[in-house]
PDB file of N, CA and C in Angstrom:
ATOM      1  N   UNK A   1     222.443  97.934 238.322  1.00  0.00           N
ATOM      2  CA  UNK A   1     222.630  98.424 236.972  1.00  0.00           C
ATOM      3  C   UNK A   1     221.897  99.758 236.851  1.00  0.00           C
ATOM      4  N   UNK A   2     222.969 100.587 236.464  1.00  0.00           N
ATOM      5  CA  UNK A   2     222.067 101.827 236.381  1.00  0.00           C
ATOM      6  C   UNK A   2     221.331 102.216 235.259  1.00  0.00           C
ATOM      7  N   UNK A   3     220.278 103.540 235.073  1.00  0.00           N
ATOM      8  CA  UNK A   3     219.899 103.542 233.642  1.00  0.00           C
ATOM      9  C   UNK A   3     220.913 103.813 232.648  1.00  0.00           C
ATOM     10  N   UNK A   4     221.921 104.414 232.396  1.00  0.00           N
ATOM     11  CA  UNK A   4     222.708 103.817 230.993  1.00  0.00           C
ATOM     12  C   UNK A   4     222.946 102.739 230.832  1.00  0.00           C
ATOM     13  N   UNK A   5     222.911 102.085 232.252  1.00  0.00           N
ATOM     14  CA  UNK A   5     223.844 100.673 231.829  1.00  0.00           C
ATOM     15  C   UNK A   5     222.606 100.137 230.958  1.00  0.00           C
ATOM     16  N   UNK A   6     221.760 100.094 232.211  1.00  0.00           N
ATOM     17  CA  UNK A   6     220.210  99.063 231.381  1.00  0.00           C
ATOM     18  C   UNK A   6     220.152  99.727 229.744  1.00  0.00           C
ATOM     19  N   UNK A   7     220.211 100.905 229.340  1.00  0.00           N
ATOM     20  CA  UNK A   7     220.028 101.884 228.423  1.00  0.00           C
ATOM     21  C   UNK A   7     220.898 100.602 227.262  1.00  0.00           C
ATOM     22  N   UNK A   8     221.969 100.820 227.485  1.00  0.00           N
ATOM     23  CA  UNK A   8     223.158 100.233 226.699  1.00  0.00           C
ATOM     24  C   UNK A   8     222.811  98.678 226.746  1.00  0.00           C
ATOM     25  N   UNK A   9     222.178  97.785 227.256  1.00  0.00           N
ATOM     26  CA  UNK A   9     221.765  96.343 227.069  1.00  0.00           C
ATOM     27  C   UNK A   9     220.936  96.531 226.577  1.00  0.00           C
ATOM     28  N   UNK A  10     219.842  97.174 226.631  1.00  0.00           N
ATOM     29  CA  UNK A  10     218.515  96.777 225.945  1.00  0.00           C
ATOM     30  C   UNK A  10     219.289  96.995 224.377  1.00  0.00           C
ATOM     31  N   UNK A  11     219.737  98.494 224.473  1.00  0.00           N
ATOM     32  CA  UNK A  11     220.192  98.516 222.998  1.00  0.00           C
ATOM     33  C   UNK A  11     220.778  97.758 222.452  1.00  0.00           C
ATOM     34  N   UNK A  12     221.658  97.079 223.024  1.00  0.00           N
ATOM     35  CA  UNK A  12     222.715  95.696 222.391  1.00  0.00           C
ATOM     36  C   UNK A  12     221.509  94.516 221.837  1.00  0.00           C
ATOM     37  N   UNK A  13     220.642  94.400 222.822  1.00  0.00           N
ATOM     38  CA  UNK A  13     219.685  92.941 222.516  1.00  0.00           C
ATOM     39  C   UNK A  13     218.839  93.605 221.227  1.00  0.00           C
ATOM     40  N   UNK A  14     218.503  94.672 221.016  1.00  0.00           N
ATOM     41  CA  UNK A  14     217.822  95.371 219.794  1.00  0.00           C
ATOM     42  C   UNK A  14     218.468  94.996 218.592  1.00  0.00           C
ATOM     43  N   UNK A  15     220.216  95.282 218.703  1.00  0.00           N
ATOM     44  CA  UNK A  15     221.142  95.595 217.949  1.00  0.00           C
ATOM     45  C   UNK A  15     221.487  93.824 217.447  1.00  0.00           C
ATOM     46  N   UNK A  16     221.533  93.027 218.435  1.00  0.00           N
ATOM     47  CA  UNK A  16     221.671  92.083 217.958  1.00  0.00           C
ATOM     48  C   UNK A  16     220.577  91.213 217.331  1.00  0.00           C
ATOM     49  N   UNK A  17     219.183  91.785 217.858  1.00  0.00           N
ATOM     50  CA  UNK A  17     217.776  91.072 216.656  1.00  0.00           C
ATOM     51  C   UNK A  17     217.900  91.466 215.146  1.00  0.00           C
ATOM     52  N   UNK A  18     218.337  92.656 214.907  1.00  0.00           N
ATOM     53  CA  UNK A  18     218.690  93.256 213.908  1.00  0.00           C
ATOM     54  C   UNK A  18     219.872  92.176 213.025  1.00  0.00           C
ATOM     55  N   UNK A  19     220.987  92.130 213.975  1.00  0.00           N
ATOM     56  CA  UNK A  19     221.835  91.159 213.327  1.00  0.00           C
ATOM     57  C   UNK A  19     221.512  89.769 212.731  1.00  0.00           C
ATOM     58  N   UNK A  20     220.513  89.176 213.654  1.00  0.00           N
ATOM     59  CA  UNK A  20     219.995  87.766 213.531  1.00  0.00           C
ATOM     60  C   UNK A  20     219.366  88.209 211.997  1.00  0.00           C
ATOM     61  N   UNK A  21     218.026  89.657 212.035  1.00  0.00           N
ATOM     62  CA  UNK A  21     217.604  89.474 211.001  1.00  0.00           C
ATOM     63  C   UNK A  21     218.259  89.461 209.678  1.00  0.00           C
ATOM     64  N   UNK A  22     219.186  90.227 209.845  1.00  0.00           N
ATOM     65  CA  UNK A  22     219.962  90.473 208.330  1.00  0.00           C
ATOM     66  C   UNK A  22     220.689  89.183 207.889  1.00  0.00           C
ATOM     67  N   UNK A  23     220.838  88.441 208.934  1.00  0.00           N
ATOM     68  CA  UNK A  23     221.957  86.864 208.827  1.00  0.00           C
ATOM     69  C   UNK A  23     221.149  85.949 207.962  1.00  0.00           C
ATOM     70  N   UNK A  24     219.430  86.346 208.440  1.00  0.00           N
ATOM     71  CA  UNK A  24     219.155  85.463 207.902  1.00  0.00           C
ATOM     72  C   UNK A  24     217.907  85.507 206.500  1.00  0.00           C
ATOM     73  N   UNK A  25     217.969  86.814 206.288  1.00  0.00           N
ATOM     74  CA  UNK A  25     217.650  87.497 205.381  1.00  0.00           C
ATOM     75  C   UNK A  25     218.655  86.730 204.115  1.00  0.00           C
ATOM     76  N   UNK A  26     220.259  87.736 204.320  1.00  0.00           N
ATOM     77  CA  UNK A  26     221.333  87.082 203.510  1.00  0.00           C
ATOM     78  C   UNK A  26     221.147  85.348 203.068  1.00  0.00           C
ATOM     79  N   UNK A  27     221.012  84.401 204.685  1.00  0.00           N
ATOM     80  CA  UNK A  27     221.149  83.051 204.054  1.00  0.00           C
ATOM     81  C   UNK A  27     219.828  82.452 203.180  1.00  0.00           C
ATOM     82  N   UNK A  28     218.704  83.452 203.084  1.00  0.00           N
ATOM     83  CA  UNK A  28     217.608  83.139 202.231  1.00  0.00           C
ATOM     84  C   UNK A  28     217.643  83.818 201.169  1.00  0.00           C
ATOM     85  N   UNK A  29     218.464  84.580 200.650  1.00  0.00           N
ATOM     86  CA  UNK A  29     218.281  84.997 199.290  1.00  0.00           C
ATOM     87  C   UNK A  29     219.461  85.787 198.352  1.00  0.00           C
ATOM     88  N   UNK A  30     220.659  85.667 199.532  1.00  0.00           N
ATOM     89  CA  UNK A  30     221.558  85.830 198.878  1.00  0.00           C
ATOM     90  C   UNK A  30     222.823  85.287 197.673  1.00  0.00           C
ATOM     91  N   UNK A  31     222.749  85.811 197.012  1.00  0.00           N
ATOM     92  CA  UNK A  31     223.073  85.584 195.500  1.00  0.00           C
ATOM     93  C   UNK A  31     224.457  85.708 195.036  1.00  0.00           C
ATOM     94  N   UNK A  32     225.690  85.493 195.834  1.00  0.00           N
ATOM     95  CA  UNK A  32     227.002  85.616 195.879  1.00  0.00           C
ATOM     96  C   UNK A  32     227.757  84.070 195.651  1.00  0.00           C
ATOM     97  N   UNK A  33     228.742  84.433 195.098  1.00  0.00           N
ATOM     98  CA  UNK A  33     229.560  82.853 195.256  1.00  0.00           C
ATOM     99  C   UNK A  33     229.803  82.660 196.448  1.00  0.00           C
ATOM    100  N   UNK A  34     230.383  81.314 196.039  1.00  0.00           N
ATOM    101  CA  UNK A  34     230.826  80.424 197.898  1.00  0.00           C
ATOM    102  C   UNK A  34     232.281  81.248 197.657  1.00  0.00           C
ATOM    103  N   UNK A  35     232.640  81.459 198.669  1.00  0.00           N
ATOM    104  CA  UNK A  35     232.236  80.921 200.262  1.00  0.00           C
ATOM    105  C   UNK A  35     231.059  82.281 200.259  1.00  0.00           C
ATOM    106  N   UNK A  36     231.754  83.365 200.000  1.00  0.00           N
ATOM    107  CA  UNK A  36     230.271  84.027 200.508  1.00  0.00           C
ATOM    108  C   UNK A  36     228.807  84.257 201.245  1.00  0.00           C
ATOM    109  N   UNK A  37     228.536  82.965 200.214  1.00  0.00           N
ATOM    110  CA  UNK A  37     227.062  82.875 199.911  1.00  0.00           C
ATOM    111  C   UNK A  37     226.626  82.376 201.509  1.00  0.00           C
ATOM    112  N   UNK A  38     227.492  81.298 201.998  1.00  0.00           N
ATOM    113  CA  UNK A  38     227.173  80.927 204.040  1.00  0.00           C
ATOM    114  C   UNK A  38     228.241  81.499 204.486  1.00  0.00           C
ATOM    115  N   UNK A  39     228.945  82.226 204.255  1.00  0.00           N
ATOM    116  CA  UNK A  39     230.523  82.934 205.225  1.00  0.00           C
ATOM    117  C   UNK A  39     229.796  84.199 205.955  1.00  0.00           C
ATOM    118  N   UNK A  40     229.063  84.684 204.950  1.00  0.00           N
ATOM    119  CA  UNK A  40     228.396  86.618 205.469  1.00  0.00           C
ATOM    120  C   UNK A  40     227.419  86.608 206.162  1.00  0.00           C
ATOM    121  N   UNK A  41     226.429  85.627 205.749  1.00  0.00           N
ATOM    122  CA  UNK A  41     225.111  85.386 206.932  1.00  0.00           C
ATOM    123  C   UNK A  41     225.663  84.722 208.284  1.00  0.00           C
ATOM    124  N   UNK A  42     226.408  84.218 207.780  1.00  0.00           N
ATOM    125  CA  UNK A  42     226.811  82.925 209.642  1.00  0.00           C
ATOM    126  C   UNK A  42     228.074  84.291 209.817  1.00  0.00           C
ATOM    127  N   UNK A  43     228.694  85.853 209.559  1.00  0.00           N
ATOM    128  CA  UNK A  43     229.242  86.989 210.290  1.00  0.00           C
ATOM    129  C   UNK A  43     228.206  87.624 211.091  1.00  0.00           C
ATOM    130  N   UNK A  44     227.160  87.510 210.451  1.00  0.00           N
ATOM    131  CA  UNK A  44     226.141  88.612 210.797  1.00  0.00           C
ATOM    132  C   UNK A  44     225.790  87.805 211.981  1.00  0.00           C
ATOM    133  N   UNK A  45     225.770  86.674 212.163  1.00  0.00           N
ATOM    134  CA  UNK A  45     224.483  85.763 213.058  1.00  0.00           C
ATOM    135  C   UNK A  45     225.775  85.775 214.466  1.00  0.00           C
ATOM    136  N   UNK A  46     227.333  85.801 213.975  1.00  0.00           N
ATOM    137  CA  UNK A  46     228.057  85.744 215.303  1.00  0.00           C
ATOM    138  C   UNK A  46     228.377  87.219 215.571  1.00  0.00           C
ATOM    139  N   UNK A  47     228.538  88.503 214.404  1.00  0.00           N
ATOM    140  CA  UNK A  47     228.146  89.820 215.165  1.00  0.00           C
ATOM    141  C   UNK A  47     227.053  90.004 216.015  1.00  0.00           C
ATOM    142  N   UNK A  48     225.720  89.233 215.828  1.00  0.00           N
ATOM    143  CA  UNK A  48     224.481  89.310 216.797  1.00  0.00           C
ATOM    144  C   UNK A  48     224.872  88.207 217.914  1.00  0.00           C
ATOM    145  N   UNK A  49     225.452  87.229 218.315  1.00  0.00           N
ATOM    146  CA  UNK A  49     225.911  86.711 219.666  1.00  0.00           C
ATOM    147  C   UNK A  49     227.057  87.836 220.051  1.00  0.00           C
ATOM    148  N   UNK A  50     227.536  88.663 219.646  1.00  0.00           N
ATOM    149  CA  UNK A  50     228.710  89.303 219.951  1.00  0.00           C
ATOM    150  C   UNK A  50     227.949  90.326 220.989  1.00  0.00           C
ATOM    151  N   UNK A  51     226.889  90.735 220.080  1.00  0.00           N
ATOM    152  CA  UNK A  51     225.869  91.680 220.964  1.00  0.00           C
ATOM    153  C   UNK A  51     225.368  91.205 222.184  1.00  0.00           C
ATOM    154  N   UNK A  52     224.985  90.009 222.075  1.00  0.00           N
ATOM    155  CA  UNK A  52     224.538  89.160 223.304  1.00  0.00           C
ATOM    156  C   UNK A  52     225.373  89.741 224.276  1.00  0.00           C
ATOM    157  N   UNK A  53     226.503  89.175 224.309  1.00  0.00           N
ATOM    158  CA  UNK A  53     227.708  88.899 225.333  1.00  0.00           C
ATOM    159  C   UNK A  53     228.226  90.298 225.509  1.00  0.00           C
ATOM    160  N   UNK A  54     228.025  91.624 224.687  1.00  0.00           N
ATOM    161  CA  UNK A  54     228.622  92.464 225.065  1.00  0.00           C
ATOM    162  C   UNK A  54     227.012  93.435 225.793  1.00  0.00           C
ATOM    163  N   UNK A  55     226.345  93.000 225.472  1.00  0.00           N
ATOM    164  CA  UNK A  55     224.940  93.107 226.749  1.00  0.00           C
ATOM    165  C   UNK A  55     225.201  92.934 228.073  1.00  0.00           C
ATOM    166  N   UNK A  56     225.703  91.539 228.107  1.00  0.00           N
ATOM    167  CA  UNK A  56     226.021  91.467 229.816  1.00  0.00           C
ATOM    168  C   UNK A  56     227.263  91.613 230.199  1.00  0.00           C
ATOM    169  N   UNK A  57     228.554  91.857 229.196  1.00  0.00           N
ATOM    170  CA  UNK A  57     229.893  92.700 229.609  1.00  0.00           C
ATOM    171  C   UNK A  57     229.869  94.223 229.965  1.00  0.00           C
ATOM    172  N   UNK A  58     229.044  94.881 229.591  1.00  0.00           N
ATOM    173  CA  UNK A  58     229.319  96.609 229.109  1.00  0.00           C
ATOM    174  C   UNK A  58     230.127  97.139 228.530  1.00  0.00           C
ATOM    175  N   UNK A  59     230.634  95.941 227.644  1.00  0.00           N
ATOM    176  CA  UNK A  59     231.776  96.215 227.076  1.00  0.00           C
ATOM    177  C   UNK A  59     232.248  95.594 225.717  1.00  0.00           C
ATOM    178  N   UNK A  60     232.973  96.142 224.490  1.00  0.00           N
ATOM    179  CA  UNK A  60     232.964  95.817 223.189  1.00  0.00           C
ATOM    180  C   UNK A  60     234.074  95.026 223.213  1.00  0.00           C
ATOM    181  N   UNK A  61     235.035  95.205 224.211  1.00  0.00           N
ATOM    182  CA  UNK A  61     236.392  95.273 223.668  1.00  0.00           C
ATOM    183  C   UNK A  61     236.597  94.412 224.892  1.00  0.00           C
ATOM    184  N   UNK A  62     235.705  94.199 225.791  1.00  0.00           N
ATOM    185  CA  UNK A  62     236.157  93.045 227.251  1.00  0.00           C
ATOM    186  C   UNK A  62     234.929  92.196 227.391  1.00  0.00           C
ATOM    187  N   UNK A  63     235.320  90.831 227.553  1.00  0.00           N
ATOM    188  CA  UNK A  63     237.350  90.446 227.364  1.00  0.00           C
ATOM    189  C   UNK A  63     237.836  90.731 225.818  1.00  0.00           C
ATOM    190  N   UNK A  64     238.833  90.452 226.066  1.00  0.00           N
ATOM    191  CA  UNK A  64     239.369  90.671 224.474  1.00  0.00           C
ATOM    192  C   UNK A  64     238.923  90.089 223.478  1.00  0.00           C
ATOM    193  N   UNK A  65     238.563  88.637 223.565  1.00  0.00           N
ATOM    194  CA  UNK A  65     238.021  88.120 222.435  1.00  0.00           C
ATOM    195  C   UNK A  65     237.039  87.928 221.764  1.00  0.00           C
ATOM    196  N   UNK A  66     236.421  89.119 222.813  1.00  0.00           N
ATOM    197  CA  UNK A  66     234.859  89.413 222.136  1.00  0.00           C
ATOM    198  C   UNK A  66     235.416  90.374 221.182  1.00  0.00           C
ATOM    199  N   UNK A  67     236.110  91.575 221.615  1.00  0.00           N
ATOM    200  CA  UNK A  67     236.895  92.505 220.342  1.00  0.00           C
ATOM    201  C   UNK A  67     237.387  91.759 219.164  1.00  0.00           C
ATOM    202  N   UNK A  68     237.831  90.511 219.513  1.00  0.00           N
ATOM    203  CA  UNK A  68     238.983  90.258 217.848  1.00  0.00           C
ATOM    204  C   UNK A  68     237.485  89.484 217.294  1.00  0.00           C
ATOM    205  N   UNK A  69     236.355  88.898 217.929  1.00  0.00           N
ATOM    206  CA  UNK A  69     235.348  88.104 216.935  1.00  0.00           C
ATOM    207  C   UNK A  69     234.468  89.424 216.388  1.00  0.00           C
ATOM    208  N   UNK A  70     234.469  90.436 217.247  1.00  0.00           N
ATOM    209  CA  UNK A  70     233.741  91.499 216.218  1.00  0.00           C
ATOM    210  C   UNK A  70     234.667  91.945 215.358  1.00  0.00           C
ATOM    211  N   UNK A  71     235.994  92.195 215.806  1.00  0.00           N
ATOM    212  CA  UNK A  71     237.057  92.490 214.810  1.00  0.00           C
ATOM    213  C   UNK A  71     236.935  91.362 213.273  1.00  0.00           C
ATOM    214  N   UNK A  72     236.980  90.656 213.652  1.00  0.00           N
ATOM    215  CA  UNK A  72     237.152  89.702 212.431  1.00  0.00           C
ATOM    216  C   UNK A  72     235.443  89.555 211.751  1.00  0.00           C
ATOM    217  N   UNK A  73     234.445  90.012 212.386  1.00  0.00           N
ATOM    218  CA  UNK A  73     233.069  89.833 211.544  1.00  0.00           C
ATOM    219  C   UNK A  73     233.253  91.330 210.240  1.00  0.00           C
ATOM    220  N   UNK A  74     233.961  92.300 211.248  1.00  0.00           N
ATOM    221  CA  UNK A  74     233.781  93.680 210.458  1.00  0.00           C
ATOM    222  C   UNK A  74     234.953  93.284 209.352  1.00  0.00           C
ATOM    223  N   UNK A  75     235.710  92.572 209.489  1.00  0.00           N
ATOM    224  CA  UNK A  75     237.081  91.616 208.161  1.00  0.00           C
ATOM    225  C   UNK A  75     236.008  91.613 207.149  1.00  0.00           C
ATOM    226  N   UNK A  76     234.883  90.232 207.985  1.00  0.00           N
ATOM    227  CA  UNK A  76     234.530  89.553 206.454  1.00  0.00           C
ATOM    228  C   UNK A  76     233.362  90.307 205.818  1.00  0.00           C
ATOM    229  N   UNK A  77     232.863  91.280 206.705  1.00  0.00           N
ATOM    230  CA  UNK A  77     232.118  92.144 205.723  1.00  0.00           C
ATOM    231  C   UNK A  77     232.432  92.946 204.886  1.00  0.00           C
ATOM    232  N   UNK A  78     233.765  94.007 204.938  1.00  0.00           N
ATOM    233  CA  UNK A  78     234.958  93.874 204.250  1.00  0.00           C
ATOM    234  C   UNK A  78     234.989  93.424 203.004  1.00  0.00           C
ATOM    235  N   UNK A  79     235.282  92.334 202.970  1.00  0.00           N
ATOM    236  CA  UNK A  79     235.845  91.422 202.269  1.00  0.00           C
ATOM    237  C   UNK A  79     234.813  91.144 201.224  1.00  0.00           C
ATOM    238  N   UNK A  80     233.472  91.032 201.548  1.00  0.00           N
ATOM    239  CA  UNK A  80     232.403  90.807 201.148  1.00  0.00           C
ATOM    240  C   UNK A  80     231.929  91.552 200.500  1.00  0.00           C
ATOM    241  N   UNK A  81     231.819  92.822 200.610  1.00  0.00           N
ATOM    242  CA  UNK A  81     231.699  94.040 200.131  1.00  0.00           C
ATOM    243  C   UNK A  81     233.004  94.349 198.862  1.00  0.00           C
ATOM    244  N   UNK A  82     233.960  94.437 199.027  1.00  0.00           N
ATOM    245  CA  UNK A  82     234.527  93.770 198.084  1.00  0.00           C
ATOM    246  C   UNK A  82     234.639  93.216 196.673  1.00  0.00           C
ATOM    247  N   UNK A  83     234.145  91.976 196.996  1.00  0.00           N
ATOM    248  CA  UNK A  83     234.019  91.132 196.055  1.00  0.00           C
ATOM    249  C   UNK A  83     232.544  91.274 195.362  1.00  0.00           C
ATOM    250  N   UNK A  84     231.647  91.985 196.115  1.00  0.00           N
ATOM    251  CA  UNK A  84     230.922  92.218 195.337  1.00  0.00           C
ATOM    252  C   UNK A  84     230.726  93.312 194.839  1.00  0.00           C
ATOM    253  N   UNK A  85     231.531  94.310 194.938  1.00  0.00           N
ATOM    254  CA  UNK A  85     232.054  95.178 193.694  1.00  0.00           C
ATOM    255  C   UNK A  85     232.626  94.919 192.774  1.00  0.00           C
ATOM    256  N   UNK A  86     233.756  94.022 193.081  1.00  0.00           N
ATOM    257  CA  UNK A  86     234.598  93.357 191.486  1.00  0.00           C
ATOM    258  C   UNK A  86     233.424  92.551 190.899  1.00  0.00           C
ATOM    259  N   UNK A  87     232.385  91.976 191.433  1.00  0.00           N
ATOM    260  CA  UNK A  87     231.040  91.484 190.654  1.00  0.00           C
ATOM    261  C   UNK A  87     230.671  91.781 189.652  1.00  0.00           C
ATOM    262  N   UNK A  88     229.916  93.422 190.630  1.00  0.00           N
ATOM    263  CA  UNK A  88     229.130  94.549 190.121  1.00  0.00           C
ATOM    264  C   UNK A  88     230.360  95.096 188.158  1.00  0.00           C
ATOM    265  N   UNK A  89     231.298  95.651 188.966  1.00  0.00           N
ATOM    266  CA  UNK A  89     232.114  95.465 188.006  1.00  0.00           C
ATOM    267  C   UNK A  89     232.145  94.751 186.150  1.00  0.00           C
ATOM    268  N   UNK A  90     232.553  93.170 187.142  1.00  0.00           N
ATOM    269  CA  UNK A  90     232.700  92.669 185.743  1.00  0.00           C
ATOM    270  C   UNK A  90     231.324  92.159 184.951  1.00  0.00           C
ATOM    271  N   UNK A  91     230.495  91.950 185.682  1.00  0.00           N
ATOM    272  CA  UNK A  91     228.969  91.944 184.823  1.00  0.00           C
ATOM    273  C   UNK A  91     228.629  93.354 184.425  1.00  0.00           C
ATOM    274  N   UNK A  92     229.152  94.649 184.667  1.00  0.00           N
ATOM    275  CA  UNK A  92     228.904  95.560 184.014  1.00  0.00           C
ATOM    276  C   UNK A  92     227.531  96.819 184.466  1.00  0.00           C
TER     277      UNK A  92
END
């Protein structure tokens, strides 16, 4: 493994402590309806295994279905984001 490669894992395992923290930040004090409220912390906690696995792939997008589970975490944040604008919104 050369130094980018190592360069590019360490950063992934960084990238994914980060994820763990925010997952579980969200499932301690976040203030959204269901599904929400466990749908966005348990995205964040499988975007940070996504990191794992794309640590020892070198790769985002291989195999593929590491791409469609980050594909689908960046959905429900999305989605999440979202709905808590129509929130923000209707409480004013």
């Amino acid at each position: 493994m050369g130094v980018s490669a190592e360069f590019h894992a360490l950063f992934n395992y960084v990238e994914a402590g980060l994820w763990f923290a925010i997952a579980l930040s969200l499932a301690l004090w976040l203030r959204m309806r269901r599904p929400w409220r466990w749908l966005l912390p348990l995205s964040f906690g499988v975007f940070g295994v996504s990191d794992l696995i794309e640590a020892q792939t070198g790769a985002w997008w291989e195999p593929w279905w590491l791409f469609v589970m980050k594909a689908a975490c960046v959905l429900v944040f999305l989605l999440a984001f979202r709905e808590r604008r129509r929130q923000e919104k209707k409480n004013g």
